[in-house]
Protein backbone atom coordinates (compact mmCIF):
# COMPACT_ATOMS: atom_id res chain seq x y z
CA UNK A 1 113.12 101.26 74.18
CA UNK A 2 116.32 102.82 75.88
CA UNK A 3 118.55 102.37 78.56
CA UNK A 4 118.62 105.98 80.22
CA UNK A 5 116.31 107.83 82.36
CA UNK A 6 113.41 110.03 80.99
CA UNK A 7 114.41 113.17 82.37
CA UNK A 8 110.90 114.29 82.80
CA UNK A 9 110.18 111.27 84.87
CA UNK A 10 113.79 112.15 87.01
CA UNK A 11 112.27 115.87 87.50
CA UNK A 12 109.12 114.82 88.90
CA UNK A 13 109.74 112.33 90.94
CA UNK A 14 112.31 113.74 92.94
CA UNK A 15 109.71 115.15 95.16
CA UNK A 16 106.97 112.18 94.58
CA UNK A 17 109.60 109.03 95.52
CA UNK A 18 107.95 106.70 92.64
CA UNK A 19 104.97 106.88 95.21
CA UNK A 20 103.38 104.70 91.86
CA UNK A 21 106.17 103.44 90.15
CA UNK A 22 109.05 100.19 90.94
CA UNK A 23 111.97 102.47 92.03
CA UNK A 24 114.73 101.69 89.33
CA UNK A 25 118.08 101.03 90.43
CA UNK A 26 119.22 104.68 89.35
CA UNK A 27 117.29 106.17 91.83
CA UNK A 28 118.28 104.61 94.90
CA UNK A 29 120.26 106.91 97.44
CA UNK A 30 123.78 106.20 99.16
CA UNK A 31 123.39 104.19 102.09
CA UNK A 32 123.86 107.47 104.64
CA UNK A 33 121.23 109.28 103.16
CA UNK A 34 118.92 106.70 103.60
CA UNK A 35 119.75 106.14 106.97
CA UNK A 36 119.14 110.24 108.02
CA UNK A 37 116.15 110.01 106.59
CA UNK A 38 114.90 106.95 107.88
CA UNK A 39 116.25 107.68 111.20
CA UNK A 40 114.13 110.97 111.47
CA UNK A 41 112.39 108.71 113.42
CA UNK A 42 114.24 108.11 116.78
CA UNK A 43 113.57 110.92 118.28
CA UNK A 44 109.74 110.61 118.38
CA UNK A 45 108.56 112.05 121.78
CA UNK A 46 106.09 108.75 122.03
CA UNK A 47 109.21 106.68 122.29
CA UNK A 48 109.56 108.21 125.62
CA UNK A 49 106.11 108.36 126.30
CA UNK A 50 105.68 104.21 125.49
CA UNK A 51 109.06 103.72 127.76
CA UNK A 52 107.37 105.62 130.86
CA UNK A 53 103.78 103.78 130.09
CA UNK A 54 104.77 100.49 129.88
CA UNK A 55 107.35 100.68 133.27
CA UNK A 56 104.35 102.68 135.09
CA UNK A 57 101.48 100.24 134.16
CA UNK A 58 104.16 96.81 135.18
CA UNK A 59 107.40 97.90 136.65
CA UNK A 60 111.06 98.97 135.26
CA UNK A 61 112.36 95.57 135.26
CA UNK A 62 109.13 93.45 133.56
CA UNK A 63 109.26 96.58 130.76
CA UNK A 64 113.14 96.46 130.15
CA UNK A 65 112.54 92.50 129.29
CA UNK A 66 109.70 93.12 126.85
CA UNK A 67 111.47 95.80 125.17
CA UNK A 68 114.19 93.88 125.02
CA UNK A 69 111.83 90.89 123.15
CA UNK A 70 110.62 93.80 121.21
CA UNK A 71 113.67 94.86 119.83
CA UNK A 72 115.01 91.39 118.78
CA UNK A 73 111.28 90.13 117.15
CA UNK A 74 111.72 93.63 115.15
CA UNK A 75 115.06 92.71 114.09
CA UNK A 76 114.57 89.66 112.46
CA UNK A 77 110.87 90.32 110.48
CA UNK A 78 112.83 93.74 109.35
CA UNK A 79 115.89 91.46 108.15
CA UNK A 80 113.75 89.32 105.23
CA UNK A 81 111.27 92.53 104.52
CA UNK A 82 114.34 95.27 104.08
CA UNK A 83 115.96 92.77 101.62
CA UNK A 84 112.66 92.14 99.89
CA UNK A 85 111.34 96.05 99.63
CA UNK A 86 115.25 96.98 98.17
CA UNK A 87 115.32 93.57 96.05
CA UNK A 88 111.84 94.95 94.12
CA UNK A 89 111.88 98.73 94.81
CA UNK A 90 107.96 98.59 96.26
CA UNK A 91 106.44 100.10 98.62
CA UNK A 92 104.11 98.66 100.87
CA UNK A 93 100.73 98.95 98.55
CA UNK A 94 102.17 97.65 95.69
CA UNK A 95 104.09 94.51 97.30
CA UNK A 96 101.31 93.61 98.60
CA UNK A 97 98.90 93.23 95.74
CA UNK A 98 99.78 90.13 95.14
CA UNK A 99 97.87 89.15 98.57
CA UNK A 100 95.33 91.87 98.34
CA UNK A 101 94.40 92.41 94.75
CA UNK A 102 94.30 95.85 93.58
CA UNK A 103 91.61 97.17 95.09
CA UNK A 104 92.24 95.29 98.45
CA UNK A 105 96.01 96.58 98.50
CA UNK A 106 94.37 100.16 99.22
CA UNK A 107 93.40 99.23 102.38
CA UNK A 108 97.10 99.05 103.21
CA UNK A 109 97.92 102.22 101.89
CA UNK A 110 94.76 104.03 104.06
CA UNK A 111 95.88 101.99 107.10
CA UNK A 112 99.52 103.61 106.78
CA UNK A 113 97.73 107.09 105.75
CA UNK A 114 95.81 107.13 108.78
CA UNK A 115 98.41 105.89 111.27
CA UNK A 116 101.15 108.40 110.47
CA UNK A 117 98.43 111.28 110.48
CA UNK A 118 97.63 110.05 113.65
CA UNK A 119 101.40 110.02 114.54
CA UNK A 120 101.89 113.66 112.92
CA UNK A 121 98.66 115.00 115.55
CA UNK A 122 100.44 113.11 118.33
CA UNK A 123 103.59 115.03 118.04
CA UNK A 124 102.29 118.32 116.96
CA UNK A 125 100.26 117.71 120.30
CA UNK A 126 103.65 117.54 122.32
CA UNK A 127 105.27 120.24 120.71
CA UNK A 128 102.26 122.81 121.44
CA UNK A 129 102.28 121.10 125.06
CA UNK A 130 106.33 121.93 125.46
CA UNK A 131 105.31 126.01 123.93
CA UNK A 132 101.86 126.09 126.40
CA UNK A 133 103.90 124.58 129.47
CA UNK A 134 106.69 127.16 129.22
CA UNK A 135 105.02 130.02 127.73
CA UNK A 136 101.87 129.87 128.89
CA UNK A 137 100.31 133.38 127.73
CA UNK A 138 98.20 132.07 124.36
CA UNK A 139 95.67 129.08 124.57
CA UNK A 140 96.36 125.78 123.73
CA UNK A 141 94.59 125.86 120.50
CA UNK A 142 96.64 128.88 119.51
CA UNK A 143 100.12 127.29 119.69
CA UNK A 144 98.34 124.00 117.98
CA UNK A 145 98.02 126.17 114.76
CA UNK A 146 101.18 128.19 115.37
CA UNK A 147 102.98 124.24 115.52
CA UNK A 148 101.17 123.80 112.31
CA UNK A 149 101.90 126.66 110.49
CA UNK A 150 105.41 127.07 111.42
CA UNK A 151 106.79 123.32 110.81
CA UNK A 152 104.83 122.75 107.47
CA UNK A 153 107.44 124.71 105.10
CA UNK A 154 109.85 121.24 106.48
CA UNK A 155 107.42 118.79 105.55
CA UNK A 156 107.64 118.89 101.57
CA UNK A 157 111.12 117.16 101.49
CA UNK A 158 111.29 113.64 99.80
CA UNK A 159 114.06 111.01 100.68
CA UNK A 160 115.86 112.12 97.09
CA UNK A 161 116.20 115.68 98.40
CA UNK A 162 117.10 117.27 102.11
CA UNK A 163 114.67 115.08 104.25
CA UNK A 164 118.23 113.49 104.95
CA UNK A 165 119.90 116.54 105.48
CA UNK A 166 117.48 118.54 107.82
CA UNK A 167 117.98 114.76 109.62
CA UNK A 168 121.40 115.11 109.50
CA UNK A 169 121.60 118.13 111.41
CA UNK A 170 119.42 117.84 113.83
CA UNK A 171 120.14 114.56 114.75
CA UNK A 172 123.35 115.20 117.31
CA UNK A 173 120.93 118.25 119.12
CA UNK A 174 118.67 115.41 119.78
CA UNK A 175 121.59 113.07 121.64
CA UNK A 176 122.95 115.83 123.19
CA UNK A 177 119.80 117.25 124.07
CA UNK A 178 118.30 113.93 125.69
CA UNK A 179 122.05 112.87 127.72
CA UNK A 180 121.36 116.49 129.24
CA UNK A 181 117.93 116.04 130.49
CA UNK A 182 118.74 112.54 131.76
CA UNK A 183 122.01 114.05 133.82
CA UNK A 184 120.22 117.40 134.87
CA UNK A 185 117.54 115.33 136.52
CA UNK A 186 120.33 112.96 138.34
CA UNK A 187 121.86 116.41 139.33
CA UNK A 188 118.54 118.07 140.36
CA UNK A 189 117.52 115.06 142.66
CA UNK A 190 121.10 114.49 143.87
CA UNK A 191 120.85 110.65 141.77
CA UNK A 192 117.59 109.77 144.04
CA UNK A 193 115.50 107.27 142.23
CA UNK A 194 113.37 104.50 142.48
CA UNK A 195 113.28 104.06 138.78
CA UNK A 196 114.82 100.55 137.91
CA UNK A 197 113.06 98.86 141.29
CA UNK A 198 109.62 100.77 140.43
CA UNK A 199 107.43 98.02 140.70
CA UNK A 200 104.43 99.56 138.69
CA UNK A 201 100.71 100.96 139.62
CA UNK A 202 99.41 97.58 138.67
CA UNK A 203 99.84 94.76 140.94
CA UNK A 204 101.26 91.52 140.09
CA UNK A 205 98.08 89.96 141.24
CA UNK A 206 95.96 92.26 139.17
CA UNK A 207 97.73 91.32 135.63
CA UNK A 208 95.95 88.57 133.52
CA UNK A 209 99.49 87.92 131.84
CA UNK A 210 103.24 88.29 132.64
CA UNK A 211 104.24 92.12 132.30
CA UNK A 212 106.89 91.60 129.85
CA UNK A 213 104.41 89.83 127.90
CA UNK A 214 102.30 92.50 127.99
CA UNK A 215 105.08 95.26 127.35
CA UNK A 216 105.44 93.39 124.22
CA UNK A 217 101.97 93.21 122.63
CA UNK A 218 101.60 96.94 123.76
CA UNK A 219 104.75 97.02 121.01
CA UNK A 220 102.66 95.33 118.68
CA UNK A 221 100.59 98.20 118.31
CA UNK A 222 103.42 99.77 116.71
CA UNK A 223 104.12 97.20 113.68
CA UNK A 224 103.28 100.32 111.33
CA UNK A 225 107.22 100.54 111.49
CA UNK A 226 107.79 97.38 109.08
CA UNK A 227 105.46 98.84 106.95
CA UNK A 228 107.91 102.06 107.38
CA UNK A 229 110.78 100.36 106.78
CA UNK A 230 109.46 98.69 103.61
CA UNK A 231 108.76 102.40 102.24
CA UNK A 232 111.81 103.18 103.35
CA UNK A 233 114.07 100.14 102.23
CA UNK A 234 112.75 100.47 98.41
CA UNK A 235 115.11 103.22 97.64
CA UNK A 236 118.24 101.51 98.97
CA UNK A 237 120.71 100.32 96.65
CA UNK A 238 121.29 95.89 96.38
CA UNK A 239 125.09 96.82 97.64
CA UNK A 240 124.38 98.22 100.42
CA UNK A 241 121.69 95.49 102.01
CA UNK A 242 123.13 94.16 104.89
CA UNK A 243 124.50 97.48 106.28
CA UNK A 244 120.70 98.70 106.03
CA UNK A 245 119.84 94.91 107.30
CA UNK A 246 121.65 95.91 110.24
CA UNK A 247 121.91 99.36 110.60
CA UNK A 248 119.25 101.32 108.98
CA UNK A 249 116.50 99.22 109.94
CA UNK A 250 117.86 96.50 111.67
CA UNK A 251 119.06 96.11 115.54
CA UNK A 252 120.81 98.88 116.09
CA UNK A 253 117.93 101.08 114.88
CA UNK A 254 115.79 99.75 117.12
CA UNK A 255 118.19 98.99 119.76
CA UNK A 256 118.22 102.91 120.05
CA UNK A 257 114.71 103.90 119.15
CA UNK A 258 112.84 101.24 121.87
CA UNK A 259 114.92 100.37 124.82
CA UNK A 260 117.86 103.61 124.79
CA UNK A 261 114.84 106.08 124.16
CA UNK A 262 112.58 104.09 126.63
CA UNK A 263 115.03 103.88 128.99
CA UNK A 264 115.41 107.72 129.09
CA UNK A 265 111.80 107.58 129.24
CA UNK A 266 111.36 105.37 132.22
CA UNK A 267 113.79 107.93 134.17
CA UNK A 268 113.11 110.93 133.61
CA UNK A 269 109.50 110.36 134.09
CA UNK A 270 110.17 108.33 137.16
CA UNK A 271 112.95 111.11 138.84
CA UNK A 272 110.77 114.63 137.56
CA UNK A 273 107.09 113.23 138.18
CA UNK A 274 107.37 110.52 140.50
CA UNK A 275 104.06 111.53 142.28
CA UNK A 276 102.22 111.54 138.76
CA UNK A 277 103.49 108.51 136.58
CA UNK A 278 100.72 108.18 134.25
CA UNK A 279 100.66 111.84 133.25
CA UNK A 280 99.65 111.72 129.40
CA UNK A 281 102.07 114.60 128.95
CA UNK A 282 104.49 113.70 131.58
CA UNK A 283 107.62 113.29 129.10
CA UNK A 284 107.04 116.82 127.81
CA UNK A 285 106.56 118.25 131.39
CA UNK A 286 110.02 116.16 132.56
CA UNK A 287 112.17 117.63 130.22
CA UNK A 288 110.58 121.27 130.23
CA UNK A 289 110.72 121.37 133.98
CA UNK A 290 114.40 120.05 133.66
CA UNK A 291 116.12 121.82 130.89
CA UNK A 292 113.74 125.21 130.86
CA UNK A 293 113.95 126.63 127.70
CA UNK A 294 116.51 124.11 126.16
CA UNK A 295 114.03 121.59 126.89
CA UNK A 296 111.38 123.54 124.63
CA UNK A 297 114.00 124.06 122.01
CA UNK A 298 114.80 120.09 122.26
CA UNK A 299 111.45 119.45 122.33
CA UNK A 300 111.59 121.75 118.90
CA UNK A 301 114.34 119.68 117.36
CA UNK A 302 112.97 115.96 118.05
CA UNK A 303 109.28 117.02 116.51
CA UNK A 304 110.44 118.45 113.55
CA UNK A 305 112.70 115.56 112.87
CA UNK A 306 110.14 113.02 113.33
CA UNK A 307 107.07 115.03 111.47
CA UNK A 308 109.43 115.05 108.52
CA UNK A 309 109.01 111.03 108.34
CA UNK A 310 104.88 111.30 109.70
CA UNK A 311 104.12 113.95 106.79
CA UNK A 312 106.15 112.44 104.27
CA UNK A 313 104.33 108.80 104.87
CA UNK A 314 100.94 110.28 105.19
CA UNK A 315 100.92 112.56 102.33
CA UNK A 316 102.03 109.94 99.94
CA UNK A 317 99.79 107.24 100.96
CA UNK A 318 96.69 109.51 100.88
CA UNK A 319 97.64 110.22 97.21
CA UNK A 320 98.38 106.49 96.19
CA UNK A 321 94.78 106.13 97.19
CA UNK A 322 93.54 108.80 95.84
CA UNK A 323 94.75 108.01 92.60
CA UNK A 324 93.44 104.64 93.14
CA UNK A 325 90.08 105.21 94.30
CA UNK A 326 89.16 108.57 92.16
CA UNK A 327 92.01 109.10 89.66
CA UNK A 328 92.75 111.79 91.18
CA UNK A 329 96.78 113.17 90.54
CA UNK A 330 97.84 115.55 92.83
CA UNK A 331 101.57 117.22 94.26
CA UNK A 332 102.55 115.55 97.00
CA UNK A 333 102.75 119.18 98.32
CA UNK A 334 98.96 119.09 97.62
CA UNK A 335 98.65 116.69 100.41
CA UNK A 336 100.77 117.66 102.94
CA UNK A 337 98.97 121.04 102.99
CA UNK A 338 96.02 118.99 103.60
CA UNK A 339 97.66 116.77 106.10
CA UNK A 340 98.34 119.21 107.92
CA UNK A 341 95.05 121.01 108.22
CA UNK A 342 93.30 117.23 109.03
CA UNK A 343 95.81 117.32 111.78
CA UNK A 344 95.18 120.54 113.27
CA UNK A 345 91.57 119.93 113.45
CA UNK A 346 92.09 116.24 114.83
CA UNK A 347 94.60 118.22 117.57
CA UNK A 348 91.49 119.87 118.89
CA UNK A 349 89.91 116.50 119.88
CA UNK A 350 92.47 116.29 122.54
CA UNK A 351 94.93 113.24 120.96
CA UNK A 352 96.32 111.78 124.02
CA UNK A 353 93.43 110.72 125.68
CA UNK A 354 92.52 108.58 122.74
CA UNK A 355 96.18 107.24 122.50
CA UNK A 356 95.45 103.69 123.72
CA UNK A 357 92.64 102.85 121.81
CA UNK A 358 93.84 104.40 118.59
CA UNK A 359 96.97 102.25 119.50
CA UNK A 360 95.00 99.17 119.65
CA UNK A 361 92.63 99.22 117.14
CA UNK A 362 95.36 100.22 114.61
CA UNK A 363 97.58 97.48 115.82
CA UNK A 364 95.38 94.46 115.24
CA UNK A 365 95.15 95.61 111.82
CA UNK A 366 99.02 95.98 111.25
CA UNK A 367 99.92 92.92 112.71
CA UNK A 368 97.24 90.59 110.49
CA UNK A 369 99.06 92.58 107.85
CA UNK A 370 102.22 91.68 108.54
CA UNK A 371 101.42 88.17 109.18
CA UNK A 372 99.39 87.82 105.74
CA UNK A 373 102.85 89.68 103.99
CA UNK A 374 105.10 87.10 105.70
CA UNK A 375 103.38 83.99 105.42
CA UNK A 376 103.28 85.02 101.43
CA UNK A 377 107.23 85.73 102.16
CA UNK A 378 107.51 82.22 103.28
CA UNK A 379 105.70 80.05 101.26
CA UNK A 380 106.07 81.71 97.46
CA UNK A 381 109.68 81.16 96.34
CA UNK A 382 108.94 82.74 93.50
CA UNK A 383 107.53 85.92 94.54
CA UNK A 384 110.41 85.50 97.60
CA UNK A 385 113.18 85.22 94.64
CA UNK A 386 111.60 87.67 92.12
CA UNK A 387 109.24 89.88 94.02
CA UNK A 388 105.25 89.54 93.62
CA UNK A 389 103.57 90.26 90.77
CA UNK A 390 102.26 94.35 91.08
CA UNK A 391 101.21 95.49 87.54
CA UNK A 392 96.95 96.25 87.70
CA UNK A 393 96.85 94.20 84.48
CA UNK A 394 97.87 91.04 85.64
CA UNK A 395 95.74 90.76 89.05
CA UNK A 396 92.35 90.35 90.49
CA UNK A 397 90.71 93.36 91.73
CA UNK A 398 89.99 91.78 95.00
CA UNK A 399 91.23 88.61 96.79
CA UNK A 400 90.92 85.85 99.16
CA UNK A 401 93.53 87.33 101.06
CA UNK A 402 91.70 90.57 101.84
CA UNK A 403 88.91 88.65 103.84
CA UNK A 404 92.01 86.99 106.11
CA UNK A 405 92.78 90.53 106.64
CA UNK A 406 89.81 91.95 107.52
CA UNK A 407 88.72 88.46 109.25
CA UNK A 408 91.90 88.42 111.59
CA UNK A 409 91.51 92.13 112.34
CA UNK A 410 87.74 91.54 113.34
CA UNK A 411 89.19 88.60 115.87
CA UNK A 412 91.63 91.44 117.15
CA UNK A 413 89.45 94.14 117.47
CA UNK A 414 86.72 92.39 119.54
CA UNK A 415 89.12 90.61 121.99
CA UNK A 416 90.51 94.45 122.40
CA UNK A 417 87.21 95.71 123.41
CA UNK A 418 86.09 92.77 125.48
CA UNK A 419 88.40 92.78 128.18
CA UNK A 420 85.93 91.74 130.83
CA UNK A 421 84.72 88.56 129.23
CA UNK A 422 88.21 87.55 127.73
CA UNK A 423 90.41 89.01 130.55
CA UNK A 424 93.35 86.79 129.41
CA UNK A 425 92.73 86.84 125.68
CA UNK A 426 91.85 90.75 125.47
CA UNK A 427 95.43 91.93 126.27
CA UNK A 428 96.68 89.26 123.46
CA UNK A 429 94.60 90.43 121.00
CA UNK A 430 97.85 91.33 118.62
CA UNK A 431 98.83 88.00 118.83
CA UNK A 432 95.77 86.29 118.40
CA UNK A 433 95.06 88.44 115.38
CA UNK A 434 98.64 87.50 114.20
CA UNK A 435 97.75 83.70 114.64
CA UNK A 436 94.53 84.28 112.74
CA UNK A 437 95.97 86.05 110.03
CA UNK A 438 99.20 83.47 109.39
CA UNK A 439 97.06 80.19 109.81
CA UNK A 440 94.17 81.12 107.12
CA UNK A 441 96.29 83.01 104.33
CA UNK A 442 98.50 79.65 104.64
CA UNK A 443 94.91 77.71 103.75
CA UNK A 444 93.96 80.67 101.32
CA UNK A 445 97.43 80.91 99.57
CA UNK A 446 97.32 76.65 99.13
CA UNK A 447 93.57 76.07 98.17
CA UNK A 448 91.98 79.51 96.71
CA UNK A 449 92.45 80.09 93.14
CA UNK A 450 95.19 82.44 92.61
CA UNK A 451 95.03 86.10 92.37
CA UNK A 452 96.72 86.19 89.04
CA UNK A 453 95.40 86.86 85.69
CA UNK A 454 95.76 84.27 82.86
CA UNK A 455 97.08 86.38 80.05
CA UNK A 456 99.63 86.09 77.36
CA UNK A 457 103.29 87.06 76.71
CA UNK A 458 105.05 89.47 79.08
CA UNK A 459 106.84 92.51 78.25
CA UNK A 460 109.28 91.65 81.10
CA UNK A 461 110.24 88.34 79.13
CA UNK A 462 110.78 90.09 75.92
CA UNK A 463 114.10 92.67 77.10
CA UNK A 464 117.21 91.70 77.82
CA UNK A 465 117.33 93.33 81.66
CA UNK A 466 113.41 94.61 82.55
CA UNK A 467 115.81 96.37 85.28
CA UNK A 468 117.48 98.39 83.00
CA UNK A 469 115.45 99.17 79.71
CA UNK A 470 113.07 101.94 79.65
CA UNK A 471 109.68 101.57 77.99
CA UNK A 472 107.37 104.81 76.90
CA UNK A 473 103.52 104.31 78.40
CA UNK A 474 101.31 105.01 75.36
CA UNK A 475 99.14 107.35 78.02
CA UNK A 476 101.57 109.05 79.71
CA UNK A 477 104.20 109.41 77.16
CA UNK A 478 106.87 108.71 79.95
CA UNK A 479 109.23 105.61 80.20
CA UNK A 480 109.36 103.38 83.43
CA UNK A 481 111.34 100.44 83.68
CA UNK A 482 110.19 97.25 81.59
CA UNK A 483 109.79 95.45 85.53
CA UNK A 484 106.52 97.50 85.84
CA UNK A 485 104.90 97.63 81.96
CA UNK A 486 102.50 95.96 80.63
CA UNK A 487 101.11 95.51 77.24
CA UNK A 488 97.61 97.34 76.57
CA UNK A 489 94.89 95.05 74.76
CA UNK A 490 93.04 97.91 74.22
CA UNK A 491 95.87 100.14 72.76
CA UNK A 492 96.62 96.68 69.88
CA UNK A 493 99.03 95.91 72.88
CA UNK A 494 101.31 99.10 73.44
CA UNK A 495 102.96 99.46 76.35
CA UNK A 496 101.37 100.77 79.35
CA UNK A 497 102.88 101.63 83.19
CA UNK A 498 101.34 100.37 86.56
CA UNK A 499 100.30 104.09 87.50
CA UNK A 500 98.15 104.72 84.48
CA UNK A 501 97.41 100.75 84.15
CA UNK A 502 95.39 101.17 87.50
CA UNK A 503 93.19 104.04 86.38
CA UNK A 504 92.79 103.46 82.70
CA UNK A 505 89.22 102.06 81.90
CA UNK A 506 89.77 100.99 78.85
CA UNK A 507 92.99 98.82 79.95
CA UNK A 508 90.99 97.52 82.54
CA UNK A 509 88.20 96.35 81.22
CA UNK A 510 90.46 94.64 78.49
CA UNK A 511 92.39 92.98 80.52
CA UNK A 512 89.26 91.27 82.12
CA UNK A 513 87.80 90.44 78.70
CA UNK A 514 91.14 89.00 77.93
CA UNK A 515 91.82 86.74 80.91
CA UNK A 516 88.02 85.72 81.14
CA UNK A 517 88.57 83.63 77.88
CA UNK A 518 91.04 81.05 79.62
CA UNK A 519 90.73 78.92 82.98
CA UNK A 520 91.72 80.01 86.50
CA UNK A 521 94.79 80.00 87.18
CA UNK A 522 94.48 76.69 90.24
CA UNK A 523 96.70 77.49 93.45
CA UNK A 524 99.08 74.99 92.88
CA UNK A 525 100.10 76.51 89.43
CA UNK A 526 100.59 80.67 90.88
């Protein structure tokens, strides 16, 4: 035991973030480089685009008010999960375990994996849009590889090293760049525009719900940015939790990111392209056809900053399953060399057509997520207090809670594609699915037998601060933090971490043997 980092394990996970590891406290980052890095993603292009959808599909006025509800429901699930994620230093997979089992918890690091690949095509897409609308000359396909090649050299930064920085600088180009599109297009059109009393293509009469209702569940599509925040949030330091409460992923973050960047949106769509609203590109073409080549070059600026955040998510959730599925170890540079040659490929299918549904079908499943991760939130004080249990020795492979998930999901999914026989239901399938998902986890969490394993004595207990001593893994000769280790059965109980606890047979299959000899743990008791 000892009460300093391994240096080894400080060397190589610099670049990997803990991707399978508790972050200890010594490797949280000051509260400004956290925010940089997390706020790589404000100036996402499909901000913009979501602004101008939303306003063209049910009016300025109905879309202000749901992004406005959008903002504040945001706020306050972000406040309890930011203070939980920095309170237990885990990411998304491992907190949610505990509901999921081990096995079931990949799920939620494939659903993040896919989104934010998705998210990297998306703006990749935009960028090679802004170079083919200006440029011209070359093929589409041809500046979707050039985007690829160019911008991947960026991608390999890690929240401990420049991702802040490159953030950093970038960050006032954006502003500036975005306050000069909006005022060139005022200029341009001598300030004529019907954007605020734009009524929207679809009729009041044609809407099944409210259009501020339905600006908000089209938000709901989008709850892959709690999950975000909780990667985020892990490396922040307990001192600094209510500035990030409120700040870094709080109000003001998405004060900025949904209504300022929709708002710019809504206009300059509105004022550049009023005879083509719905244009799947028409953000890109506004601000190209506005700022010329400063609008390419901002274009530039607000994709690399956000592609930062969708390659750093993506390559480090297709390793945590990876290593979780296969065994398989790889450099997170590894994978974002292969992220980015998924994306180019997927960039060929023509992304924005496919926007919606992707949208949709990805959103039921993030929102049952959430809900399931709440409702555990809210009715374990225990977990709530002391964060859930995550180490691959003392849970279930697979849980109750992974049939809510994919249950509530299911419920989601078909109301999404039945819009003619559910015409009031379909467009709340998010919220439905959200229902689904809170109401049976609460039944699951109260009556199913718990997802813990009975076993004996806990390396945790037997330290004086699990925070702050460092235990060597008998496999991987490194030492983790006591919060994570577990003893080994099979090893005459030496310690062993959660990374190599998840792949090691022999711990596995000990573990079982072990905790098959006593009763389930009942629900009441976990």
């Amino acid at each position: 035991m000892s009460y300093t980092d391994d240096p080894r394990v400080v060397a190589e996970q610099r670049v990997e973030d803990y991707a399978q590891h508790a972050v200890p406290l010594t490797a949280r980052v000051p509260r400004f480089k956290l925010l940089m890095a997390n706020w790589s993603l404000l100036s996402a292009m499909v901000w913009l685009f979501y602004g101008a959808l939303v306003s063209t599909l049910y009016g300025t006025r109905q879309a202000v008010i749901g992004l406005v509800l959008s903002v504040v429901v945001y706020s306050i699930l972000n406040w309890f999960l930011t203070a939980w994620a920095i309170r237990t230093g885990l990411n998304p997979t491992l907190l949610s375990r505990r509901m999921f089992g081990t096995y079931g918890a990949t799920l939620t690091a494939l659903l993040i994996a896919a989104s934010t690949t998705y998210y990297a095509v998306f703006e990749s897409s935009v960028l090679a849009e802004a170079f083919h609308i200006h440029f011209g000359a070359l093929d589409i396909r041809w500046w979707y590889l050039i985007v690829i090649v160019a911008v991947l050299p960026l991608m390999v930064g890690s929240i401990q090293t420049w991702m802040d920085r490159i953030n950093g600088y970038l960050l006032p180009i954006y502003i500036v760049g975005i306050i000069a599109a909006v005022v060139v297009a005022a200029v341009q059109n001598d300030g004529g525009s019907d954007w605020a009393s734009f009524a929207g293509v679809v009729p009041p009469q044609a809407r099944p719900l409210p259009g501020w209702l339905m600006t908000f569940c089209v938000y709901m599509g989008i709850w892959l940015l709690m999950a975000t925040s909780l990667e985020f949030s892990r490396m922040g330091r307990p001192q600094d939790l209510r500035f990030h409460q409120h700040v870094t992923f709080g109000w003001v973050y998405y004060g900025w990111m949904f209504l300022l960047n929709g708002l710019a949106g809504i206009y300059l769509v509105r004022t550049v392209l009023p005879s083509d609203p719905t244009a799947e590109v028409g953000v890109v073409q506004a601000i190209v056809q506005t700022l010329g080549l400063w609008g390419v070059l901002l274009t530039v600026v607000t994709q690399t900053r956000v592609n930062t955040l969708n390659y750093y998510l993506s390559s480090i959730n297709w390793g945590r399953l990876a290593a979780r599925l296969f065994g398989l170890r790889l450099p997170r540079a590894v994978w974002v060399v292969a992220v980015a040659a998924v994306a180019y490929l997927l960039m060929l299918t023509d992304v924005f057509s496919s926007l919606q549904k992707v949208l949709a079908w990805q959103g039921v499943f993030l929102v049952s997520w959430i809900g399931i991760v709440f409702t555990h939130f809210v009715l374990t004080p225990a977990d709530r207090r002391n964060g859930p249990e995550f180490r691959p020795g003392r849970l279930r492979a697979v849980t109750p809670g992974l049939g809510v998930w994919v249950v509530a999901s299911a419920v989601g999914i078909a109301l999404t594609q039945s819009p003619q026989q559910f015409p009031r239901l379909s467009p709340l399938a998010p919220v439905v699915a959200l229902a689904v998902s809170v109401l049976l986890y609460a039944v699951v969490l109260k009556l199913a037998p718990s997802s813990l394993l009975r076993r004996e004595g806990d390396l945790s207990d037997e330290v004086d601060d699990p925070w702050a001593a460092r235990l060597a893994c008998h496999v991987c000769d490194r030492s983790y933090t006591a919060v994570e280790m577990d003893r080994d059965p099979a090893a005459d109980g030496a310690p062993i971490c959660a990374a190599c606890g998840e792949v090691d047979t022999a711990f596995i299959q000990a573990v079982r043997t072990e905790s098959a000899s006593g009763a389930a743990i009942p629900a009441a008791e976990s």
